[in-house]
N, C-alpha and C. Protein backbone atom coordinates (compact mmCIF):
# COMPACT_ATOMS: atom_id res chain seq x y z
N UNK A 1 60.57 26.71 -44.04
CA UNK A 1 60.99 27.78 -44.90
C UNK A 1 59.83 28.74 -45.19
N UNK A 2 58.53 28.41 -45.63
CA UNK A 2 57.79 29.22 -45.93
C UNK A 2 56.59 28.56 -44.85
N UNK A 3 56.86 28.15 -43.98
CA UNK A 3 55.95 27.63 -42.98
C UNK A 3 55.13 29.20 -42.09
N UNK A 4 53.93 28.96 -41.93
CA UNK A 4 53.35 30.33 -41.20
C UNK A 4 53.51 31.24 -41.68
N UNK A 5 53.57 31.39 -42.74
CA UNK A 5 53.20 33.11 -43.58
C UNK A 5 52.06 33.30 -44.23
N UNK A 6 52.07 34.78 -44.65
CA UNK A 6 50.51 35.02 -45.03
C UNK A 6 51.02 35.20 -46.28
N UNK A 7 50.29 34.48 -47.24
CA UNK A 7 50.00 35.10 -48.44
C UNK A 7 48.88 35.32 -49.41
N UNK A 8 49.04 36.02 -50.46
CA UNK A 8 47.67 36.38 -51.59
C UNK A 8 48.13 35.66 -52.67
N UNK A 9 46.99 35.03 -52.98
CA UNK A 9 47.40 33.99 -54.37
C UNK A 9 46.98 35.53 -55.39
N UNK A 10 48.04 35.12 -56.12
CA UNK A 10 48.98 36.42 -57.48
C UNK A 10 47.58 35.50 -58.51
N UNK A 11 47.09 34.66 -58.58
CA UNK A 11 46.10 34.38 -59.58
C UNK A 11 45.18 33.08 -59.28
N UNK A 12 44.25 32.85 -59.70
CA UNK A 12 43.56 31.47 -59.61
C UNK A 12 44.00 30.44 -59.35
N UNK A 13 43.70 29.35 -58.65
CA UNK A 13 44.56 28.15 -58.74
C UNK A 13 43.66 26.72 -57.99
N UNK A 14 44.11 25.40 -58.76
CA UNK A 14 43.10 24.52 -58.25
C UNK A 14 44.18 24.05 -57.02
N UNK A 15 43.31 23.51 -56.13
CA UNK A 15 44.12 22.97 -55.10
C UNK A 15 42.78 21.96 -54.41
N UNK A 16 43.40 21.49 -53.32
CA UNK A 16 42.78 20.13 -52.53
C UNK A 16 42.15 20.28 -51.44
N UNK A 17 40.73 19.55 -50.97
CA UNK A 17 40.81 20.51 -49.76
C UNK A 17 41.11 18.77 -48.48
N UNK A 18 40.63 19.54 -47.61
CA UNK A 18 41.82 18.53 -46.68
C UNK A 18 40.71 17.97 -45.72
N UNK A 19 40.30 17.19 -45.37
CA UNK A 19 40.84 15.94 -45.68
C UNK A 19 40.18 15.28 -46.45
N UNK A 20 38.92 15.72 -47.13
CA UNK A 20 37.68 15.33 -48.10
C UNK A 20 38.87 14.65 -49.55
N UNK A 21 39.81 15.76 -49.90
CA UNK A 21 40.66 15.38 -51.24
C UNK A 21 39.90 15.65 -52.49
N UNK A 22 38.81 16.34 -52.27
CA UNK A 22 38.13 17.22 -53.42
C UNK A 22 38.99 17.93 -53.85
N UNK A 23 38.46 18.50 -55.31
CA UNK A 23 39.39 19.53 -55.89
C UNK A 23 38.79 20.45 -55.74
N UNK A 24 38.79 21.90 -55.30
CA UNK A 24 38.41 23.22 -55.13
C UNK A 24 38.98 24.42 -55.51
N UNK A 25 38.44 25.25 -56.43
CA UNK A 25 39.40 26.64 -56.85
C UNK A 25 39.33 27.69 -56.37
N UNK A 26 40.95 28.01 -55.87
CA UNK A 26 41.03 29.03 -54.98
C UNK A 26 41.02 30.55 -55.93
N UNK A 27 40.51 31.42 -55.53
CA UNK A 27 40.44 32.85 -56.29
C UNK A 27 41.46 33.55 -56.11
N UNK A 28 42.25 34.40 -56.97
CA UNK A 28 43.29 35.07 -57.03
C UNK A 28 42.54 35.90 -56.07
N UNK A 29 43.62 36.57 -55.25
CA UNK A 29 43.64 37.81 -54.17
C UNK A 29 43.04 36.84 -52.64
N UNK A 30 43.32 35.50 -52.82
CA UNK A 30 42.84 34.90 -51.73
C UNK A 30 43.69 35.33 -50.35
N UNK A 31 43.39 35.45 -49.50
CA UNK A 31 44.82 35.28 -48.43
C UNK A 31 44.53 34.38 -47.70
N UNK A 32 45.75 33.34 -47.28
CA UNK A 32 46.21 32.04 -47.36
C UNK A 32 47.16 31.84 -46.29
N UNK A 33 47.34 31.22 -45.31
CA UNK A 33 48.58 31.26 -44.75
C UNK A 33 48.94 29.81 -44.52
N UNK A 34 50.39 30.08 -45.62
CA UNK A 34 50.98 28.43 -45.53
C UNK A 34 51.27 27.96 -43.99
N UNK A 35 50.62 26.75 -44.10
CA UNK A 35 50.99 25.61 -42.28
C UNK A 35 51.79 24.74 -42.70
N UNK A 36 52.40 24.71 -43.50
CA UNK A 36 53.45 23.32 -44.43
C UNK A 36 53.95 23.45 -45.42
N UNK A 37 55.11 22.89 -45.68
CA UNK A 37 55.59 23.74 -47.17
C UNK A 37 56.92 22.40 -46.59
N UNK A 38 56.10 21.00 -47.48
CA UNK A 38 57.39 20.57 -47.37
C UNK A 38 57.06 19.20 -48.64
N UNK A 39 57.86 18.41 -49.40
CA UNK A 39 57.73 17.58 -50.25
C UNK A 39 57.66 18.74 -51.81
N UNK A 40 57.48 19.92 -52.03
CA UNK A 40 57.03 20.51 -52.70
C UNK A 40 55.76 20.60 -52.95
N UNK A 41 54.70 20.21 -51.76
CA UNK A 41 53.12 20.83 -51.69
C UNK A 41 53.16 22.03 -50.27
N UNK A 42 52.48 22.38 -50.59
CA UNK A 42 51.52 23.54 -49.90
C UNK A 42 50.37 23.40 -49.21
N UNK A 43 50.60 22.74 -47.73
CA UNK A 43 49.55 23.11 -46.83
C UNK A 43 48.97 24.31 -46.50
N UNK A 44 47.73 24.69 -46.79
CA UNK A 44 47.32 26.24 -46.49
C UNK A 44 46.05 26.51 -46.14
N UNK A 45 45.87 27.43 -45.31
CA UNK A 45 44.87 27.83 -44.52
C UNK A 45 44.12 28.48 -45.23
N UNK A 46 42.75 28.35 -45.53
CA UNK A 46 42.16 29.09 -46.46
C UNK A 46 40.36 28.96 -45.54
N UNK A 47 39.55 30.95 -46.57
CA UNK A 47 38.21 30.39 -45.53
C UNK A 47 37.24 29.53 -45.09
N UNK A 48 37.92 28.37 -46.03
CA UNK A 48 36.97 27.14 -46.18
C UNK A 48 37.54 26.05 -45.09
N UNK A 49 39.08 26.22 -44.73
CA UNK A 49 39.70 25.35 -43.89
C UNK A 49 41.32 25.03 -44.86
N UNK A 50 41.24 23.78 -44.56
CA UNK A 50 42.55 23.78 -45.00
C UNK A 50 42.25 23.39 -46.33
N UNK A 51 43.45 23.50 -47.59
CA UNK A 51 43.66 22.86 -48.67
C UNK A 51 45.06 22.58 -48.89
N UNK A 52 45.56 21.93 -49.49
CA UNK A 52 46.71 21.59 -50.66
C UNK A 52 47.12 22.18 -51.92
N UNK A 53 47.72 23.07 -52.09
CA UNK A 53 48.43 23.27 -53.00
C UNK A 53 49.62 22.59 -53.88
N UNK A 54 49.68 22.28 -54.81
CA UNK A 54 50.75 21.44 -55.59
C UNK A 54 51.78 22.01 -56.11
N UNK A 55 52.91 21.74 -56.15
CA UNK A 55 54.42 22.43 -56.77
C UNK A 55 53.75 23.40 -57.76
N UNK A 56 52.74 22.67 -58.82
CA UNK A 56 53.10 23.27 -60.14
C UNK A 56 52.14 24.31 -60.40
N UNK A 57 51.26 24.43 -59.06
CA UNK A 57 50.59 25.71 -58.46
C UNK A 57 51.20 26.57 -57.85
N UNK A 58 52.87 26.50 -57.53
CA UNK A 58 53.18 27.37 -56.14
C UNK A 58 53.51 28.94 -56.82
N UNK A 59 53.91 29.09 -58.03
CA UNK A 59 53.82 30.21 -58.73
C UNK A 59 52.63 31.04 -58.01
N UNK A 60 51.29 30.53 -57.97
CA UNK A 60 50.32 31.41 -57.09
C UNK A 60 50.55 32.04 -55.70
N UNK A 61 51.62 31.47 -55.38
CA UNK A 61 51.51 31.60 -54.12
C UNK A 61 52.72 32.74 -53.89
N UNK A 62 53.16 32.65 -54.88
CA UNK A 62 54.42 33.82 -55.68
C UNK A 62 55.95 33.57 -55.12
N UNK A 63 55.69 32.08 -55.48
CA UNK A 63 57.11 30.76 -55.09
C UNK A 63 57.34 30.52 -56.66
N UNK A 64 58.40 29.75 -56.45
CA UNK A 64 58.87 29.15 -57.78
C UNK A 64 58.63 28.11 -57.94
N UNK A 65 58.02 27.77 -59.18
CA UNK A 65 57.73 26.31 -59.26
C UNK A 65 58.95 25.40 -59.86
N UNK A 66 58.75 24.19 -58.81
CA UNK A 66 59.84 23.11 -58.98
C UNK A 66 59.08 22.21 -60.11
N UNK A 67 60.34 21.98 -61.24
CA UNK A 67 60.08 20.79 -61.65
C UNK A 67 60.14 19.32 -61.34
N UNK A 68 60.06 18.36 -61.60
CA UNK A 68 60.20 16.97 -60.88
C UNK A 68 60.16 15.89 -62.38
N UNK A 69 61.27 15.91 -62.81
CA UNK A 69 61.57 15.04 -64.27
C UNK A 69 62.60 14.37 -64.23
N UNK A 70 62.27 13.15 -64.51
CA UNK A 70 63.46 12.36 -65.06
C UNK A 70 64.60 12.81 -66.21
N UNK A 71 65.92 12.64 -65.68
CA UNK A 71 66.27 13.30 -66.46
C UNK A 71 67.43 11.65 -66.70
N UNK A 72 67.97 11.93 -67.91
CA UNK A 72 68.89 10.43 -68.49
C UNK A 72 68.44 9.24 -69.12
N UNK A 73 68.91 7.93 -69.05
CA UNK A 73 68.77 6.99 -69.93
C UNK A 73 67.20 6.68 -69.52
N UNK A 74 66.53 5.96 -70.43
CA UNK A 74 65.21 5.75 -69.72
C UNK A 74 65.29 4.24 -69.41
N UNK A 75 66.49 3.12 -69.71
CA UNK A 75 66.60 2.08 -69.36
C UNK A 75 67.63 1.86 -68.10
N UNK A 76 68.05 3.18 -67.53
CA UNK A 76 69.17 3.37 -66.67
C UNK A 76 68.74 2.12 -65.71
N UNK A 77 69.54 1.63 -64.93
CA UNK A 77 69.50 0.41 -63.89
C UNK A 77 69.01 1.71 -62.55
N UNK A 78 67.45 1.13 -61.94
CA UNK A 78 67.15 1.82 -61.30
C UNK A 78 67.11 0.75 -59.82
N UNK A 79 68.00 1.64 -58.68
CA UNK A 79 68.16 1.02 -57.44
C UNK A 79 66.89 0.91 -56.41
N UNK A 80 66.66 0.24 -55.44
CA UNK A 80 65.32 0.14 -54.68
C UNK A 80 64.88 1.51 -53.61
N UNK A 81 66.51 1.64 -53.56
CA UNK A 81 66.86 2.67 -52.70
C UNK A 81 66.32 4.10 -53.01
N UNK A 82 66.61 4.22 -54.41
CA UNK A 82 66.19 5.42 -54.82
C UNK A 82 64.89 5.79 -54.61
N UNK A 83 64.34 4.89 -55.24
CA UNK A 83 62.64 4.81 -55.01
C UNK A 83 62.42 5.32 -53.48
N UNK A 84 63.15 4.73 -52.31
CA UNK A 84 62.93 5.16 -50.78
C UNK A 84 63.66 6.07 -50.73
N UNK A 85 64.36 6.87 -51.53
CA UNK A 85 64.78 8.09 -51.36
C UNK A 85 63.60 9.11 -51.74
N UNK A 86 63.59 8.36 -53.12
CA UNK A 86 61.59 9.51 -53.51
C UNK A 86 60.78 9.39 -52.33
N UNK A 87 60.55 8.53 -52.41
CA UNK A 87 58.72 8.44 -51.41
C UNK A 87 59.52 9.18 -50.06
N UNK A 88 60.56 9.43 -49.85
CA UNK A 88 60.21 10.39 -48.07
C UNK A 88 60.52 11.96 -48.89
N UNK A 89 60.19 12.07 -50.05
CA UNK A 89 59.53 13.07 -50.30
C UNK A 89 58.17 13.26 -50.57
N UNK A 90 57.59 12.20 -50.24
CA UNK A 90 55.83 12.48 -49.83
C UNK A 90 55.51 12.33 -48.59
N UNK A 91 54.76 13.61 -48.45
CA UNK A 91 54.00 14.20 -46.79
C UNK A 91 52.31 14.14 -46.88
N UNK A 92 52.15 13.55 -45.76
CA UNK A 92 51.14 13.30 -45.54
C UNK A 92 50.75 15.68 -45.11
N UNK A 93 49.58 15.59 -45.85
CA UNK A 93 49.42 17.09 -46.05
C UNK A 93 48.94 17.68 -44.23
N UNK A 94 48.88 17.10 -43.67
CA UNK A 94 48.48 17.66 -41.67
C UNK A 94 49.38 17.00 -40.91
N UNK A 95 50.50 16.42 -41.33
CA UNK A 95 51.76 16.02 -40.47
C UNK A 95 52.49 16.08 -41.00
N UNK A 96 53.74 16.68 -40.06
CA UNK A 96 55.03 17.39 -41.24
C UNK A 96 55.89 16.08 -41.00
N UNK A 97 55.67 14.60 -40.91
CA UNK A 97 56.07 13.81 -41.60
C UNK A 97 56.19 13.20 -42.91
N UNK A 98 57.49 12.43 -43.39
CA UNK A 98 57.52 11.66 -44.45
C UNK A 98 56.37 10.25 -44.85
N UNK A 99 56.02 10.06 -45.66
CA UNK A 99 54.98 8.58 -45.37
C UNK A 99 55.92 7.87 -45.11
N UNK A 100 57.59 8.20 -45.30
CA UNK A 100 58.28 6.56 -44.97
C UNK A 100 58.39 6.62 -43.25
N UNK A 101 58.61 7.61 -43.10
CA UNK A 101 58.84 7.59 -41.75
C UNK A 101 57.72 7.69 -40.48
N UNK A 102 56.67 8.02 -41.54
CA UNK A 102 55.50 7.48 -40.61
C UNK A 102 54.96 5.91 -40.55
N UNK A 103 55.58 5.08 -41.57
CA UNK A 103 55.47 3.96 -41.19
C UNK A 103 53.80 3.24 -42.52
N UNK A 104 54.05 4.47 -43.49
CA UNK A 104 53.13 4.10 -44.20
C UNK A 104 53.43 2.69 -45.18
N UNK A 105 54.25 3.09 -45.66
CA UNK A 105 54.95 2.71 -47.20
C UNK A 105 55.12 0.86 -46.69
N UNK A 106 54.38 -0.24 -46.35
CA UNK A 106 55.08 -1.51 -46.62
C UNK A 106 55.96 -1.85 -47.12
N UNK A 107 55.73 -2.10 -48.68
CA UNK A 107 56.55 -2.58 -49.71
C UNK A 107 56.72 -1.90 -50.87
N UNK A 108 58.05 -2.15 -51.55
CA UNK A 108 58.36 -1.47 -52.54
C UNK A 108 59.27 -2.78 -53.60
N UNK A 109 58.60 -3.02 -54.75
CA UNK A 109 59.19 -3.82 -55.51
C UNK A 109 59.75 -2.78 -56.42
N UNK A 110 60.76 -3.14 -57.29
CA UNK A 110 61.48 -2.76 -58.76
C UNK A 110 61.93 -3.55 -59.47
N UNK A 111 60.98 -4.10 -60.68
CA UNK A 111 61.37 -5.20 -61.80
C UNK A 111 61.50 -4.62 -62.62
N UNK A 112 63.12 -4.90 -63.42
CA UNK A 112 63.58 -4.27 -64.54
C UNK A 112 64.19 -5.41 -65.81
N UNK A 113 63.61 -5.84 -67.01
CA UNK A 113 64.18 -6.31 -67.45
C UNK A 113 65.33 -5.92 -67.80
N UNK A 114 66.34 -6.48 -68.47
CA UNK A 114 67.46 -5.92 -68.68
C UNK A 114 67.45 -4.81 -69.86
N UNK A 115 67.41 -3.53 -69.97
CA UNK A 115 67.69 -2.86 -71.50
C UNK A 115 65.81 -2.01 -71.28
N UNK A 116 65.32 -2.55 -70.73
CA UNK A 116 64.31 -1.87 -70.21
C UNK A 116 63.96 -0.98 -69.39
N UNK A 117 62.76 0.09 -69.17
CA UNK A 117 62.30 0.82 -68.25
C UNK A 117 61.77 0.07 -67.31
N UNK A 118 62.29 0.40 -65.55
CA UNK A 118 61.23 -0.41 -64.45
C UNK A 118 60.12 -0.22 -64.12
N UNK A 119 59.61 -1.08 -63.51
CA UNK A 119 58.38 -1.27 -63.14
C UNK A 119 58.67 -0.98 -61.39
N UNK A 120 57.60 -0.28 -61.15
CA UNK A 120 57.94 -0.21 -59.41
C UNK A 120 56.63 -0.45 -58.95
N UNK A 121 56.41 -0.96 -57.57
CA UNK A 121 54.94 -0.89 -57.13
C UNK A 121 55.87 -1.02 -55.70
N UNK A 122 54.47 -0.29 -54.87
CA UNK A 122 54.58 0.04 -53.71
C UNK A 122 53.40 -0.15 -53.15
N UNK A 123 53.58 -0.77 -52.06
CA UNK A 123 52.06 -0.88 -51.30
C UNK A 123 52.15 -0.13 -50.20
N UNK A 124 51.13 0.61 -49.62
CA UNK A 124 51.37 1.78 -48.71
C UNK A 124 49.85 1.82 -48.01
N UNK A 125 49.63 2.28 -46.87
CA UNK A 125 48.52 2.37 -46.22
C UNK A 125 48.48 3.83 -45.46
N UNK A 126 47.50 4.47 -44.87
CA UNK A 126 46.90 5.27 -44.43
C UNK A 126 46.69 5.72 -42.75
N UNK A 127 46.67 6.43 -42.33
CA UNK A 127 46.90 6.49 -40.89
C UNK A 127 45.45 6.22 -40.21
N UNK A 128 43.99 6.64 -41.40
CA UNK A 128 43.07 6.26 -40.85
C UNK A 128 42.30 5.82 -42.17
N UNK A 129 41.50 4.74 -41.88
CA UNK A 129 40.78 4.17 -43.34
C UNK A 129 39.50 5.31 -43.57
N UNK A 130 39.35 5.67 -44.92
CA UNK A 130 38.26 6.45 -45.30
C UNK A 130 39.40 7.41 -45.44
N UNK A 131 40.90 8.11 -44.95
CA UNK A 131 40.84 9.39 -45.63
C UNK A 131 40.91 9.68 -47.19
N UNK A 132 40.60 10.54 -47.55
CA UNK A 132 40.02 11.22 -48.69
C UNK A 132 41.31 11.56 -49.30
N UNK A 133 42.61 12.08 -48.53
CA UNK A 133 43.85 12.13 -48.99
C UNK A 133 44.58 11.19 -49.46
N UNK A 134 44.24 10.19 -49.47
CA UNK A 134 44.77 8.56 -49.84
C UNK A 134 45.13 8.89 -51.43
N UNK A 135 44.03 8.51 -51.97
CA UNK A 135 44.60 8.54 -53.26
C UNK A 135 45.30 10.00 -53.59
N UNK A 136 44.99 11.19 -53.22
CA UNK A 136 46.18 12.35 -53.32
C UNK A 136 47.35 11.84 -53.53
N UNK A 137 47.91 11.22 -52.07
CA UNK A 137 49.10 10.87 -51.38
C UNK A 137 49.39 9.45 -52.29
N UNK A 138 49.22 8.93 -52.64
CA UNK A 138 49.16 7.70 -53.77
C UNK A 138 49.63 8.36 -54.33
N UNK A 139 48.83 9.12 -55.68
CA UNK A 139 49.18 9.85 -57.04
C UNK A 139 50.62 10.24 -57.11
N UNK A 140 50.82 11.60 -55.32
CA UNK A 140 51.99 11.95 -55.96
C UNK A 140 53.10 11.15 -55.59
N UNK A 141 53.15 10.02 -55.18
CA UNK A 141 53.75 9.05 -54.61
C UNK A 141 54.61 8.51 -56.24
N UNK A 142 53.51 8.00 -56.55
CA UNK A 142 53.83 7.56 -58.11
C UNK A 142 54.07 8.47 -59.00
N UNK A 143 54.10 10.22 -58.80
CA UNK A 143 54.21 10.91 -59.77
C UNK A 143 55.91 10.93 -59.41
N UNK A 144 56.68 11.34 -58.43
CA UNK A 144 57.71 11.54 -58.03
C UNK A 144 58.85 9.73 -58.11
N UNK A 145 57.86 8.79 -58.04
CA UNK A 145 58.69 7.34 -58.21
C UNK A 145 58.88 7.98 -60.05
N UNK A 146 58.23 8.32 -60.93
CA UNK A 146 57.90 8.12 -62.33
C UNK A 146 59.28 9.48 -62.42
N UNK A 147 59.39 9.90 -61.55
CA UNK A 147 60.30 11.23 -62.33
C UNK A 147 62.28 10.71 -61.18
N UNK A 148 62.47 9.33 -61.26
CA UNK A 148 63.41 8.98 -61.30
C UNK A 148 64.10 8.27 -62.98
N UNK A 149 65.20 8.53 -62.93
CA UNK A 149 65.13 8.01 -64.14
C UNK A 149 65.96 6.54 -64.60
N UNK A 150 64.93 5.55 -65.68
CA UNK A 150 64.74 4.53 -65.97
C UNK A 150 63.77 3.69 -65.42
N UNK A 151 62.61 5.11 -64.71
CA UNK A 151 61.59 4.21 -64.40
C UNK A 151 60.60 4.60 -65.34
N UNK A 152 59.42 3.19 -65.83
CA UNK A 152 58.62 3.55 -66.81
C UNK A 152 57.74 2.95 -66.09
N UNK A 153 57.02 2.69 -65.20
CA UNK A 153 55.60 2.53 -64.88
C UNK A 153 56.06 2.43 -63.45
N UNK A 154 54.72 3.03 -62.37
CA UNK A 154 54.64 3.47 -60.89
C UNK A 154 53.54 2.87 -60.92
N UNK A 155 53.42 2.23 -59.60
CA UNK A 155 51.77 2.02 -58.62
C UNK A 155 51.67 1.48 -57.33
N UNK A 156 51.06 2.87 -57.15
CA UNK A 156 51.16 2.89 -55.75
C UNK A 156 49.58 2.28 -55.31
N UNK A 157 49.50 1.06 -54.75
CA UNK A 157 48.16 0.36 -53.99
C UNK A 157 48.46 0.73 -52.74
N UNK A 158 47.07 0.98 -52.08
CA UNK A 158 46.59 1.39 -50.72
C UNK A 158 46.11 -0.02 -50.25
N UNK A 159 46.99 -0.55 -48.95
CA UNK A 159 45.95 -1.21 -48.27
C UNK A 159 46.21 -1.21 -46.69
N UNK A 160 45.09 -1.97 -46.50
CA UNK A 160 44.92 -1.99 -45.15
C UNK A 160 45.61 -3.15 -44.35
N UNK A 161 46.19 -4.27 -44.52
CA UNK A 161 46.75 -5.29 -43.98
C UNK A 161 47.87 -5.19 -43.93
N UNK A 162 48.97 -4.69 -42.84
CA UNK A 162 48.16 -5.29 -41.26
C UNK A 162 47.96 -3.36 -41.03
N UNK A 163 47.01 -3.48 -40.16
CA UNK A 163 46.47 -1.59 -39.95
C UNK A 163 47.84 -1.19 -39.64
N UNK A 164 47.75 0.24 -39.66
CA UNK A 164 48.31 1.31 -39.54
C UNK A 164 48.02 1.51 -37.81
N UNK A 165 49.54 1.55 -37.47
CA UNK A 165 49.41 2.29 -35.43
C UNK A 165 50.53 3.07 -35.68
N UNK A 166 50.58 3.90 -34.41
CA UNK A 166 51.89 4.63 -33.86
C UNK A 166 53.13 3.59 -34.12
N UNK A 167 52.85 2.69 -33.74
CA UNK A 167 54.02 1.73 -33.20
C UNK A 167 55.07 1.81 -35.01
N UNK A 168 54.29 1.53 -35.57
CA UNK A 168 55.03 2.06 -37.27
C UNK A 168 55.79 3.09 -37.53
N UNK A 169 55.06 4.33 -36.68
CA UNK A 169 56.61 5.19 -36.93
C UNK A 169 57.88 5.51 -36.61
N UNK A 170 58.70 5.31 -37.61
CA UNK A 170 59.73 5.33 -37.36
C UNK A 170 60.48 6.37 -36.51
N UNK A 171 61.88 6.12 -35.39
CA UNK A 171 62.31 6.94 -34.59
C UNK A 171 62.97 8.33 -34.84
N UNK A 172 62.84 8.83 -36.39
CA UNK A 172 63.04 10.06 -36.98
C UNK A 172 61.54 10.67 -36.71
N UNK A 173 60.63 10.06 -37.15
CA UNK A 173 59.12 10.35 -37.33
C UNK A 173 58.72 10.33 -36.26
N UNK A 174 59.02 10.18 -34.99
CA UNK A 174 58.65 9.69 -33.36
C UNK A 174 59.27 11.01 -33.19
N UNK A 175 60.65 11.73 -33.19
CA UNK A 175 61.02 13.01 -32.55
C UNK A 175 60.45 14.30 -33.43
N UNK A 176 60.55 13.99 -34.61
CA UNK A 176 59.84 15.29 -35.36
C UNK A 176 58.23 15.22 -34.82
N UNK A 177 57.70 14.42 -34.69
CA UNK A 177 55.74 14.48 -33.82
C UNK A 177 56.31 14.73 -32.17
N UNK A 178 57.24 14.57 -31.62
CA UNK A 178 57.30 15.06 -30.49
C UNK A 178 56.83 13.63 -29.46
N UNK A 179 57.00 12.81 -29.57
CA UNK A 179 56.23 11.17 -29.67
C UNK A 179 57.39 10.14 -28.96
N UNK A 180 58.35 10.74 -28.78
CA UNK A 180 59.43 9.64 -28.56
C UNK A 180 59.90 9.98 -26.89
């Protein structure tokens, strides 16, 4: 949708740079040209290289910013499913894959007492150890599990057992990389 266009950030804005996962501030009147525009972040080309932009930055980019809130009971009975409906709305920020469908995401628990908010944890790994985007891709992992509703605590752990290969991604994630 907004993939390969040029734009001028309308004002200041912090964003990520790629693949370090530093935070860096971009200057209003920057010009920028989005390479990704999917999960509600902003892959973008900038003179430093690439960075990340976040939903609740895209106003800069002179988009509308999406909210992402739970909305209803906060003890609602929350399904496992849902949760794997969230997380393939997180993209790894240099592949216009899902992490589910790249084969990141292991496991996903949801313990809910009864009359209570759930608990979710997810264990998820990385396509190469050391990137810097990890915990990024973590955060909003757990920011988007936290904005289903009747969930009250997210955590998303990174690990490495058993590594991360091709052979993990899934055959949606195999034709969108061109791989299958």
């Amino acid at each position: 949708m907004h993939e390969n266009s040029e734009k001028v950030l309308t004002r200041d804005c912090e964003a990520i740079r790629i693949p370090s996962g530093e935070s860096i501030h971009l200057k209003k009147g920057t010009a920028v040209l989005v390479t990704q525009a999917l999960g509600g972040s902003y892959t973008v080309a900038v003179p430093e290289g690439l960075a990340r932009i976040t939903s609740d930055n895209a106003d800069a980019l002179g988009l509308e910013v999406t909210t992402h809130k739970a909305v209803g009971d906060s003890s609602a009975p929350v399904e496992e499913g849902a949760v794997w409906t969230e997380l393939k709305t997180c993209y790894d920020p240099e592949i216009p894959v899902n992490i589910v469908d790249l084969g990141l995401v292991y496991d996903c628990a949801v313990t809910q007492p009864e009359g209570q908010p759930a608990n979710v944890q997810v264990k998820m790994t990385l396509t190469a150890p050391g990137c810097g985007m990890g915990p990024v891709i973590a955060r909003e992992a757990e920011q988007k599990i936290l904005s289903i509703a009747g969930v009250g605590e997210a955590t998303v752990e990174i690990v490495w057992d058993p590594p991360w290969n091709q052979a993990m991604i899934s055959e949606v994630g195999k034709m969108k990389l061109g791989i299958l």
